[in-house]
C-alpha atoms as a PDB file:
ATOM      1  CA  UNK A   1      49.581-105.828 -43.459  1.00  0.00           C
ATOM      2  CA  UNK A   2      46.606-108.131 -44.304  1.00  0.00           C
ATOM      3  CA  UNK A   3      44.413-107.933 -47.921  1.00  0.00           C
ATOM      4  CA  UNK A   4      41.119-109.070 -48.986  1.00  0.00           C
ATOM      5  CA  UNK A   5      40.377-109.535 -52.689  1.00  0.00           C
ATOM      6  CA  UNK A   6      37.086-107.693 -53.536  1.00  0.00           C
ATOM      7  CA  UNK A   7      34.968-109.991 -55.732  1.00  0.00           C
ATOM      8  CA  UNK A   8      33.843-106.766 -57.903  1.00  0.00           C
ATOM      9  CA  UNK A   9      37.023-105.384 -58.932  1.00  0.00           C
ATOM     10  CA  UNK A  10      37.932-109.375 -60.253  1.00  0.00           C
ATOM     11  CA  UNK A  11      34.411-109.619 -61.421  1.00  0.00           C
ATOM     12  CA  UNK A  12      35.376-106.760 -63.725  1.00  0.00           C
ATOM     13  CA  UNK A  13      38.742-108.212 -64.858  1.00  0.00           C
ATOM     14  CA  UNK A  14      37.634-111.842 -66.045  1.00  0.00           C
ATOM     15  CA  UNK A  15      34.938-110.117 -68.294  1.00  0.00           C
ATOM     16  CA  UNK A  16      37.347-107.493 -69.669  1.00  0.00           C
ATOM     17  CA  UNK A  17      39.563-110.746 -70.382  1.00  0.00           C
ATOM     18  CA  UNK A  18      36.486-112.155 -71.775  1.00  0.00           C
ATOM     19  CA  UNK A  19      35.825-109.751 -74.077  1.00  0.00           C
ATOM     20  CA  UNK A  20      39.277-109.334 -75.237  1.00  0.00           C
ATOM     21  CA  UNK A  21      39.595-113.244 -75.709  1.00  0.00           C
ATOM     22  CA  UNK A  22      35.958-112.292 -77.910  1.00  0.00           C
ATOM     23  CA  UNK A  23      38.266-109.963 -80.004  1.00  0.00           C
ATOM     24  CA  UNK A  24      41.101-112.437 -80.670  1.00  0.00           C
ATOM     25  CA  UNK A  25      38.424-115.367 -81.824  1.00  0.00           C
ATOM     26  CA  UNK A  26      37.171-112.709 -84.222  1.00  0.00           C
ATOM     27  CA  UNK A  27      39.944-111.578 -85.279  1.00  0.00           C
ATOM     28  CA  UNK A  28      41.545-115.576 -85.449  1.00  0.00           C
ATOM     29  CA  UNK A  29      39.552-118.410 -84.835  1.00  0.00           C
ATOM     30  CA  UNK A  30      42.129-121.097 -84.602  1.00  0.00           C
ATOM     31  CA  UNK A  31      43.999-118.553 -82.183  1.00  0.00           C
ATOM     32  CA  UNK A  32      42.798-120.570 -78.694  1.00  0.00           C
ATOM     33  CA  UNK A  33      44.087-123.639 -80.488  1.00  0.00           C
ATOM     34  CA  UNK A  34      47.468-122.544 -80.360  1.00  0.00           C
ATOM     35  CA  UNK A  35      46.906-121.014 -77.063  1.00  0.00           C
ATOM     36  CA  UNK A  36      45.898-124.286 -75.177  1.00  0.00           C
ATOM     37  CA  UNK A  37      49.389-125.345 -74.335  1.00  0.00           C
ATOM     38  CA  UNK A  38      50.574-122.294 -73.070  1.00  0.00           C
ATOM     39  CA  UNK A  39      47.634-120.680 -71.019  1.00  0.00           C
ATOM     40  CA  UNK A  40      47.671-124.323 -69.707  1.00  0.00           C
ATOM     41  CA  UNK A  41      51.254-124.499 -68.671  1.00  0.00           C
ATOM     42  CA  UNK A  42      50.819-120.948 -66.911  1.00  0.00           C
ATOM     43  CA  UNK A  43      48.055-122.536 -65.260  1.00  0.00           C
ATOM     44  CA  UNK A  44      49.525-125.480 -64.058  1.00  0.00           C
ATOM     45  CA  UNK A  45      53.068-123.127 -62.688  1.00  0.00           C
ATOM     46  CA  UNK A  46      49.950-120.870 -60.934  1.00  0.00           C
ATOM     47  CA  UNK A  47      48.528-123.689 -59.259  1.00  0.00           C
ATOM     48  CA  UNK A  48      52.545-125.122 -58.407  1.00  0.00           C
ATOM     49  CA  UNK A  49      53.305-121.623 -56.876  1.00  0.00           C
ATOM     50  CA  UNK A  50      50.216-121.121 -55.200  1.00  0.00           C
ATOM     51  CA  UNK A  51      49.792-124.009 -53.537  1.00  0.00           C
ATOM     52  CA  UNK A  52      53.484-124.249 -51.977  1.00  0.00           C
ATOM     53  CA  UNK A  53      53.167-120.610 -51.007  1.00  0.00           C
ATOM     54  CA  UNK A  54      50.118-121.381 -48.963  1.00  0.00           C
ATOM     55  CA  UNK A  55      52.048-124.350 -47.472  1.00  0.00           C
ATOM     56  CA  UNK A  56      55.270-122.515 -46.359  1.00  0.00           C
ATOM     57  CA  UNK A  57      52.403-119.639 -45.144  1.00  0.00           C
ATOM     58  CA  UNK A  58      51.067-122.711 -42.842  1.00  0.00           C
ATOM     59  CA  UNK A  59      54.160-124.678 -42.179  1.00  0.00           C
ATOM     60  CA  UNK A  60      56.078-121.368 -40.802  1.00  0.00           C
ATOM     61  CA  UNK A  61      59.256-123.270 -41.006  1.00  0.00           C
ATOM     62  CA  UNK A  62      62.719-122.446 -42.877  1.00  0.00           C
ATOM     63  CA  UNK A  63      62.825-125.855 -43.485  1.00  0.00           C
ATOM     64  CA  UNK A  64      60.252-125.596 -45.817  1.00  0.00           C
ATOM     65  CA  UNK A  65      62.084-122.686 -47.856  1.00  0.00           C
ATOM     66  CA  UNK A  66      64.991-125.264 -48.499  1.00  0.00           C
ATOM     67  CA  UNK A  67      63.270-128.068 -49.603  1.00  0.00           C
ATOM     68  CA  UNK A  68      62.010-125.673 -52.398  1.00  0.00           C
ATOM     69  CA  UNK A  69      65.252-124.081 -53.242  1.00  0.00           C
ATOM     70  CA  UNK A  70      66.663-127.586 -53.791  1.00  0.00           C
ATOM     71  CA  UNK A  71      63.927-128.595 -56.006  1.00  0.00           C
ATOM     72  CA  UNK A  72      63.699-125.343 -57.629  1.00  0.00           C
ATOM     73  CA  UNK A  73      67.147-125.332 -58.141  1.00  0.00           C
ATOM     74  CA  UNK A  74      67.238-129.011 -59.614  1.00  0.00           C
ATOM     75  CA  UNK A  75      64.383-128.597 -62.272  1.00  0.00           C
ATOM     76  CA  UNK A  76      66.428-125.280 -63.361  1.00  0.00           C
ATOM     77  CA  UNK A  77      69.725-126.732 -63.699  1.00  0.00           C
ATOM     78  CA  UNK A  78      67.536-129.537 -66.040  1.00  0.00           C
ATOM     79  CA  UNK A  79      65.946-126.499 -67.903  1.00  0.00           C
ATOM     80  CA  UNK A  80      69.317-124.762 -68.625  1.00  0.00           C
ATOM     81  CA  UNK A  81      70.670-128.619 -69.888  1.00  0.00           C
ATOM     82  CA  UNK A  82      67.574-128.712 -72.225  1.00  0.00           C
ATOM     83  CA  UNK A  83      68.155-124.658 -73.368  1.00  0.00           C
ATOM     84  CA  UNK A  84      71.926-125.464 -74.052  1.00  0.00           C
ATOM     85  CA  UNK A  85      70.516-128.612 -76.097  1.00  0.00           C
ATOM     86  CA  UNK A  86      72.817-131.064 -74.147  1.00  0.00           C
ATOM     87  CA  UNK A  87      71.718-135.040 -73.665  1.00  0.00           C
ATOM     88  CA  UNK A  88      74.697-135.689 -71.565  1.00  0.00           C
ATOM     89  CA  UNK A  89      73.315-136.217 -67.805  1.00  0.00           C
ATOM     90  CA  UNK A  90      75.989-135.519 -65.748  1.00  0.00           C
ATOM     91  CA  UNK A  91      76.531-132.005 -67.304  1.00  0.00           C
ATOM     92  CA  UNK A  92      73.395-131.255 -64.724  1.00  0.00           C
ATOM     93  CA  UNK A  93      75.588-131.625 -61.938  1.00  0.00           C
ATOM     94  CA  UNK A  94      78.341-128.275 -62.652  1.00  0.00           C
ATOM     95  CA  UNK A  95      75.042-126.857 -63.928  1.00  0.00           C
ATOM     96  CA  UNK A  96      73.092-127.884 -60.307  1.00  0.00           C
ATOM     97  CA  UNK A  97      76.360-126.470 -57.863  1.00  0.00           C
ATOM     98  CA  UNK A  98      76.732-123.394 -60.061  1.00  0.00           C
ATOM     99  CA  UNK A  99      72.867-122.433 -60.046  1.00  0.00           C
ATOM    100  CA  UNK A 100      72.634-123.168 -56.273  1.00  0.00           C
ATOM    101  CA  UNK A 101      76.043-121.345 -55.055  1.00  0.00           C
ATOM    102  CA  UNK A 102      74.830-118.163 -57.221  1.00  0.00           C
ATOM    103  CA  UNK A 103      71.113-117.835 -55.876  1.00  0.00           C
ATOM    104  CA  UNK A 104      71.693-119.039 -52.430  1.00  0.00           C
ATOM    105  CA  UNK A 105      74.635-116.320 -51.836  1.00  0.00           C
ATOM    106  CA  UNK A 106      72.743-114.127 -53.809  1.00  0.00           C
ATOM    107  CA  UNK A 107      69.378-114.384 -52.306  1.00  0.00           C
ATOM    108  CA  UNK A 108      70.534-114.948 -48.524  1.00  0.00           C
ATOM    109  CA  UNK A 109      72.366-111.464 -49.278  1.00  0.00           C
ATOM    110  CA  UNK A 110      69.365-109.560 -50.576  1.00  0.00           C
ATOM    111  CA  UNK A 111      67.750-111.034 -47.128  1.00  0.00           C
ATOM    112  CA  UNK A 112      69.847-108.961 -44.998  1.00  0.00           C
ATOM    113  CA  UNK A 113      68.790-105.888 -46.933  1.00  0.00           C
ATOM    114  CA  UNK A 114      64.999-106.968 -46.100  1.00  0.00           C
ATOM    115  CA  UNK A 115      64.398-106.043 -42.253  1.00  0.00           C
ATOM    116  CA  UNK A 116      61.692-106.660 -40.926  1.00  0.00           C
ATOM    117  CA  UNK A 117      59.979-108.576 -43.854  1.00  0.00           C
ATOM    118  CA  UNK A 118      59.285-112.034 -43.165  1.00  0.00           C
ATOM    119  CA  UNK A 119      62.159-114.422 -44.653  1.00  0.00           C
ATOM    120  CA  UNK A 120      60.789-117.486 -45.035  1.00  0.00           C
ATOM    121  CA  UNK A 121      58.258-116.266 -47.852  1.00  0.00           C
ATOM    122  CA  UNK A 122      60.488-113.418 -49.213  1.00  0.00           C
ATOM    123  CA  UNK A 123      63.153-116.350 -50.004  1.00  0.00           C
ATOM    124  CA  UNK A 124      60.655-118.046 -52.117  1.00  0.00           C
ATOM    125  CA  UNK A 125      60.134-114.781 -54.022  1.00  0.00           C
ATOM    126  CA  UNK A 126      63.925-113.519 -54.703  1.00  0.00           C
ATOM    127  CA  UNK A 127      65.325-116.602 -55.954  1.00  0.00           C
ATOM    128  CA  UNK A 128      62.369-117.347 -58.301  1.00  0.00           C
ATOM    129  CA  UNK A 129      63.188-114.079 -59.504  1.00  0.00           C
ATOM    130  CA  UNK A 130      67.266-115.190 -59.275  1.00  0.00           C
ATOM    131  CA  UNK A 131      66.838-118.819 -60.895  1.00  0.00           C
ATOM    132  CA  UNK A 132      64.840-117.319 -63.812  1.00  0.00           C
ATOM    133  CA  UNK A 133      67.784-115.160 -64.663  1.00  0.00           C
ATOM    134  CA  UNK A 134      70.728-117.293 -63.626  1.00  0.00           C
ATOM    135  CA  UNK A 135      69.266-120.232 -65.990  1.00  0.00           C
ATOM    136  CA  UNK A 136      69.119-118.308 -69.227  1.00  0.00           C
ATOM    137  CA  UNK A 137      72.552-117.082 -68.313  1.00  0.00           C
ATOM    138  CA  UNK A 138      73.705-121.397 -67.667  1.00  0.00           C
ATOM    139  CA  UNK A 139      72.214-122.392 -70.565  1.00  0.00           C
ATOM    140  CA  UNK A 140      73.578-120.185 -73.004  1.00  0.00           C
ATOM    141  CA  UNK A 141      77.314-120.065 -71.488  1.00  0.00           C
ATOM    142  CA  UNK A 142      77.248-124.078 -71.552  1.00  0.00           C
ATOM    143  CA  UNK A 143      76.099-123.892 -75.352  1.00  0.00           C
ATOM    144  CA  UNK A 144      78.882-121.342 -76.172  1.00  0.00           C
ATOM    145  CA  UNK A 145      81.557-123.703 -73.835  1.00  0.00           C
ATOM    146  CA  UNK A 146      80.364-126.987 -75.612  1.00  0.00           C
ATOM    147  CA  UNK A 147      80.624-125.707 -78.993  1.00  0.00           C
ATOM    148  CA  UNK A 148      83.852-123.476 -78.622  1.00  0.00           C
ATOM    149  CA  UNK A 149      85.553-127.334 -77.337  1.00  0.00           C
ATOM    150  CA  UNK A 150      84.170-129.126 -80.452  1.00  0.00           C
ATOM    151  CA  UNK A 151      85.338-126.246 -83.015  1.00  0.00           C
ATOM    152  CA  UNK A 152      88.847-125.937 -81.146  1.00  0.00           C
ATOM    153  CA  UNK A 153      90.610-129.501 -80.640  1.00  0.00           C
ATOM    154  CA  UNK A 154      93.248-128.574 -82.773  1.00  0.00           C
ATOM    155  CA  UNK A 155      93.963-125.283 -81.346  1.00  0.00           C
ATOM    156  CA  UNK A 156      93.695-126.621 -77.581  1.00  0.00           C
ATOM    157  CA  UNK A 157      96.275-129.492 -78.939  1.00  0.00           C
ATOM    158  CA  UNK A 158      98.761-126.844 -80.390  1.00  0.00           C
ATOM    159  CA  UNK A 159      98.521-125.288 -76.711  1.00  0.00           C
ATOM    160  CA  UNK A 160      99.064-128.186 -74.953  1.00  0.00           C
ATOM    161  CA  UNK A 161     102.272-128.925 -77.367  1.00  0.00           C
ATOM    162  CA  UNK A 162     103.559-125.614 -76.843  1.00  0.00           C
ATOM    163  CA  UNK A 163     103.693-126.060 -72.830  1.00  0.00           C
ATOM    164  CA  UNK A 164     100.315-123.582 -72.261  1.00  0.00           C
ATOM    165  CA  UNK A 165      98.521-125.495 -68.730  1.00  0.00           C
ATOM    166  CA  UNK A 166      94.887-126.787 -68.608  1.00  0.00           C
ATOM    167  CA  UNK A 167      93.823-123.562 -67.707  1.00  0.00           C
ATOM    168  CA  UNK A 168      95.581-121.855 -70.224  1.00  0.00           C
ATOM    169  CA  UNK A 169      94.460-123.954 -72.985  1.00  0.00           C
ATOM    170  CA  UNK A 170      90.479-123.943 -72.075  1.00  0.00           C
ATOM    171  CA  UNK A 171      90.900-119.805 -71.812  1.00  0.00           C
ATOM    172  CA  UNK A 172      89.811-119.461 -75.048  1.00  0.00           C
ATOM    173  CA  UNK A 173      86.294-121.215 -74.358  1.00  0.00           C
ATOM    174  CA  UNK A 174      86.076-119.651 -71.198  1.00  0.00           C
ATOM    175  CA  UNK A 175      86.035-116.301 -72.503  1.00  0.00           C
ATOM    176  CA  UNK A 176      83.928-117.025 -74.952  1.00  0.00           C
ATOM    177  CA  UNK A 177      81.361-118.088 -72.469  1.00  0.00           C
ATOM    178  CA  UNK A 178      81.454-115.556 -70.095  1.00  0.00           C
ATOM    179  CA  UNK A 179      80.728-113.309 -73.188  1.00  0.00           C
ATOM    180  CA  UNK A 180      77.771-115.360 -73.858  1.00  0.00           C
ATOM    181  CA  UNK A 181      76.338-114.710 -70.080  1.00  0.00           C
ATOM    182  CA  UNK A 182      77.417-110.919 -69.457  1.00  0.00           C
ATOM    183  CA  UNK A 183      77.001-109.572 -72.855  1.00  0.00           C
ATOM    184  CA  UNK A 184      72.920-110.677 -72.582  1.00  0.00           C
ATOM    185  CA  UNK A 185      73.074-108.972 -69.151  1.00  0.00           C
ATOM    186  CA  UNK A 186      73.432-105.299 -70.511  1.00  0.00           C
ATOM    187  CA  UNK A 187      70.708-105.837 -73.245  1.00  0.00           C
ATOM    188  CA  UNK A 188      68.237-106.948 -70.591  1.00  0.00           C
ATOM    189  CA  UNK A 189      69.031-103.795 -68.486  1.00  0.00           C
ATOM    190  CA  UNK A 190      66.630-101.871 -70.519  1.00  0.00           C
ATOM    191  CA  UNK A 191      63.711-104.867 -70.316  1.00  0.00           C
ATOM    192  CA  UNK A 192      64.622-104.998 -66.784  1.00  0.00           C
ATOM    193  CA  UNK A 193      64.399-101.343 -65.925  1.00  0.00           C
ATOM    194  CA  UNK A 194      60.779-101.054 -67.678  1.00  0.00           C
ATOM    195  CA  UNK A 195      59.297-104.498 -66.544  1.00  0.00           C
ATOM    196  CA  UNK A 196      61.619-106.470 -63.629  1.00  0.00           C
ATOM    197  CA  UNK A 197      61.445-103.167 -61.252  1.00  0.00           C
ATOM    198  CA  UNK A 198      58.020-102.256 -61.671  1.00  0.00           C
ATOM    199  CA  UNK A 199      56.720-105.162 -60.792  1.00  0.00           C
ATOM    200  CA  UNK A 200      59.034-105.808 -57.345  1.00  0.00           C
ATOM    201  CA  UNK A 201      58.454-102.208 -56.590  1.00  0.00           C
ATOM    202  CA  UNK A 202      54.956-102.970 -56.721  1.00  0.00           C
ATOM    203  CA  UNK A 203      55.260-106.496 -54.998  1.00  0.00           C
ATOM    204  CA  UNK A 204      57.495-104.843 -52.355  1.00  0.00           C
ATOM    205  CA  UNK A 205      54.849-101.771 -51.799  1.00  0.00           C
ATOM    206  CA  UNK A 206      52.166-104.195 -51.528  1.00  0.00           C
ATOM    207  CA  UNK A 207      53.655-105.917 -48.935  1.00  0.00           C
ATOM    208  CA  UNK A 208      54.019-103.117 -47.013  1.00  0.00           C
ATOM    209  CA  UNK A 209      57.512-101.430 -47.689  1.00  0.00           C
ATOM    210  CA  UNK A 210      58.355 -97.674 -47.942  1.00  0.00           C
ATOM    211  CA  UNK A 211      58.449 -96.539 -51.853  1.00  0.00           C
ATOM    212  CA  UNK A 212      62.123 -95.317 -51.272  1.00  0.00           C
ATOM    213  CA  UNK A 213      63.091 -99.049 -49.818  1.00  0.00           C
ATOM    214  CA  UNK A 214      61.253-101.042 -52.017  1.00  0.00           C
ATOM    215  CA  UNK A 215      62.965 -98.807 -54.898  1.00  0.00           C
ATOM    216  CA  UNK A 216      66.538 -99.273 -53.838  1.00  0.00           C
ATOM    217  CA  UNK A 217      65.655-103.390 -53.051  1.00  0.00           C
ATOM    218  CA  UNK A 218      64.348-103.557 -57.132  1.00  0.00           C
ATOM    219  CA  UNK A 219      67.417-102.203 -58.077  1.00  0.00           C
ATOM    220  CA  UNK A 220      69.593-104.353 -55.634  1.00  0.00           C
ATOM    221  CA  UNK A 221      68.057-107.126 -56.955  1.00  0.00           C
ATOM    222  CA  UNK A 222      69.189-105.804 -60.702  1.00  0.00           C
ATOM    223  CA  UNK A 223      72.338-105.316 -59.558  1.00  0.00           C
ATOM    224  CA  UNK A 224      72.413-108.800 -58.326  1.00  0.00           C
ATOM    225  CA  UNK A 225      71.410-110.690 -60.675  1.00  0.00           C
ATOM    226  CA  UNK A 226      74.356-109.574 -62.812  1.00  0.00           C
ATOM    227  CA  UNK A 227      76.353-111.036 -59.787  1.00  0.00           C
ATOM    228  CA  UNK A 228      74.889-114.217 -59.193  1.00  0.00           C
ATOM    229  CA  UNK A 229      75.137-114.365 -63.176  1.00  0.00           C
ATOM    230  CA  UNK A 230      78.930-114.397 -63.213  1.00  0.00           C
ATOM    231  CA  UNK A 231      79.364-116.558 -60.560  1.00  0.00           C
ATOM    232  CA  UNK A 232      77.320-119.636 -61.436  1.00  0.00           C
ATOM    233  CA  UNK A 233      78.669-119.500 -64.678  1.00  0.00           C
ATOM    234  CA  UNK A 234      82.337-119.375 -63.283  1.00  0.00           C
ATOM    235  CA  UNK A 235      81.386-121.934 -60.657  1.00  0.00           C
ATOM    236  CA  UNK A 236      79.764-123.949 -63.581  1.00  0.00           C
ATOM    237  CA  UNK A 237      83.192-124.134 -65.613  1.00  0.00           C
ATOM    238  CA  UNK A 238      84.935-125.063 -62.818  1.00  0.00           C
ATOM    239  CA  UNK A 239      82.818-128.465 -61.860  1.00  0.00           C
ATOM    240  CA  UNK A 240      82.081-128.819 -65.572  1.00  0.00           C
ATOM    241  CA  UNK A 241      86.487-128.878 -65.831  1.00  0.00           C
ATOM    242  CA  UNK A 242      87.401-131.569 -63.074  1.00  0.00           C
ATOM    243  CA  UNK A 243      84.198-133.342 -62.987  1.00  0.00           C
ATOM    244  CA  UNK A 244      83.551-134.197 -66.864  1.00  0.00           C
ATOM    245  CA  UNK A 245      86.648-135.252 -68.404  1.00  0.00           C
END
């Protein structure tokens, strides 16, 4: 199914947005000031987005689609170490195999569910909607981890006395950061359910899908999430334990 935008109907949008920036100035006239960086940045991610989706439009190659899950996947696993307020480097590499594990089995998944859709551009837009989730969830189960092994030497020592294993003795921490990924998950049901679904419902109707399809795809794609969520973080600890010593 092909579209054409109409010039009219965004003719009328950029001078409603006009008139509403008109209202903000009034309202605030330092407001744009401390809107520059922002509206920029979104600008600058449009652009990004944009112009590689045109490319893997042209290239038609799958090739293409994991070049920019490895990238993607690289400058989120930096983006979780900067959330998580970590300066040790190699912490990007348990972050890097558990944020690429979760979306890829994730999002290769959710492509068997899409017949008939083509996969080389739908990959692109189910793990952007993946990594976004999966590197909130990284970055605040690495802060937990991190902070539960600088407030528990002693503890973890006592273990280790008492004959508990490695595993046994890093339990504590662990728990505590799977709290701090799944916990988050059930309080962003609600956002999800009134925001996240609406808008791949609409994506996915857009594109051409059936409303009952593109309904039960939105909510697989909830449902994933959660999924993926777990098991980066899990994968995370794991390469974070026998990697980082």
């Amino acid at each position: 199914m092909n579209y054409e935008l109409s010039p009219y109907g965004a003719i009328i949008i950029v001078v409603l947005a006009i008139m509403a920036g008109v209202v903000y100035w009034w309202v605030d006239p330092n407001i744009f000031k401390r809107l520059r960086k922002p509206v920029g940045l979104l600008v600058l991610q449009l652009l990004i987005a944009g112009g590689y989706t045109w490319g893997l439009y042209q290239l038609h190659a799958w090739w293409a689609s994991l070049v920019w899950l490895l990238l993607m996947t690289g400058a989120s696993a930096w983006v979780a170490l900067v959330k998580a307020h970590e300066r040790q480097w190699q912490k990007l590499l348990p972050l890097f195999v558990g944020l690429l594990v979760g979306v890829s089995v994730v999002s290769f998944s959710l492509l068997l569910s899409l017949k008939g859709l083509p996969s080389r551009l739908m990959i692109v837009v189910v793990a952007a909607v993946v990594l976004h989730q999966l590197t909130d969830a990284c970055a605040a189960s690495l802060k937990v981890f991190e902070a539960s092994l600088r407030h528990t030497v002693s503890h973890r020592q006592y273990l280790l006395a008492n004959g508990a294993t490695p595993l046994e003795m890093l339990m504590p921490s662990i728990r505590r950061a799977l709290r701090a990924t799944v916990v988050p998950q059930f309080g962003t049901v609600k956002v999800s359910s009134l925001v996240i679904m609406p808008l791949l419902t609409g994506g996915l109707l857009i594109g051409g899908v059936q409303p009952l399809p593109a309904i039960a795809i939105s909510a697989l794609m909830i449902v994933a999430v959660f999924a993926a969520s777990v098991l980066s973080t899990v994968l995370m600890l794991v390469v974070h334990h026998y990697y980082i010593k």
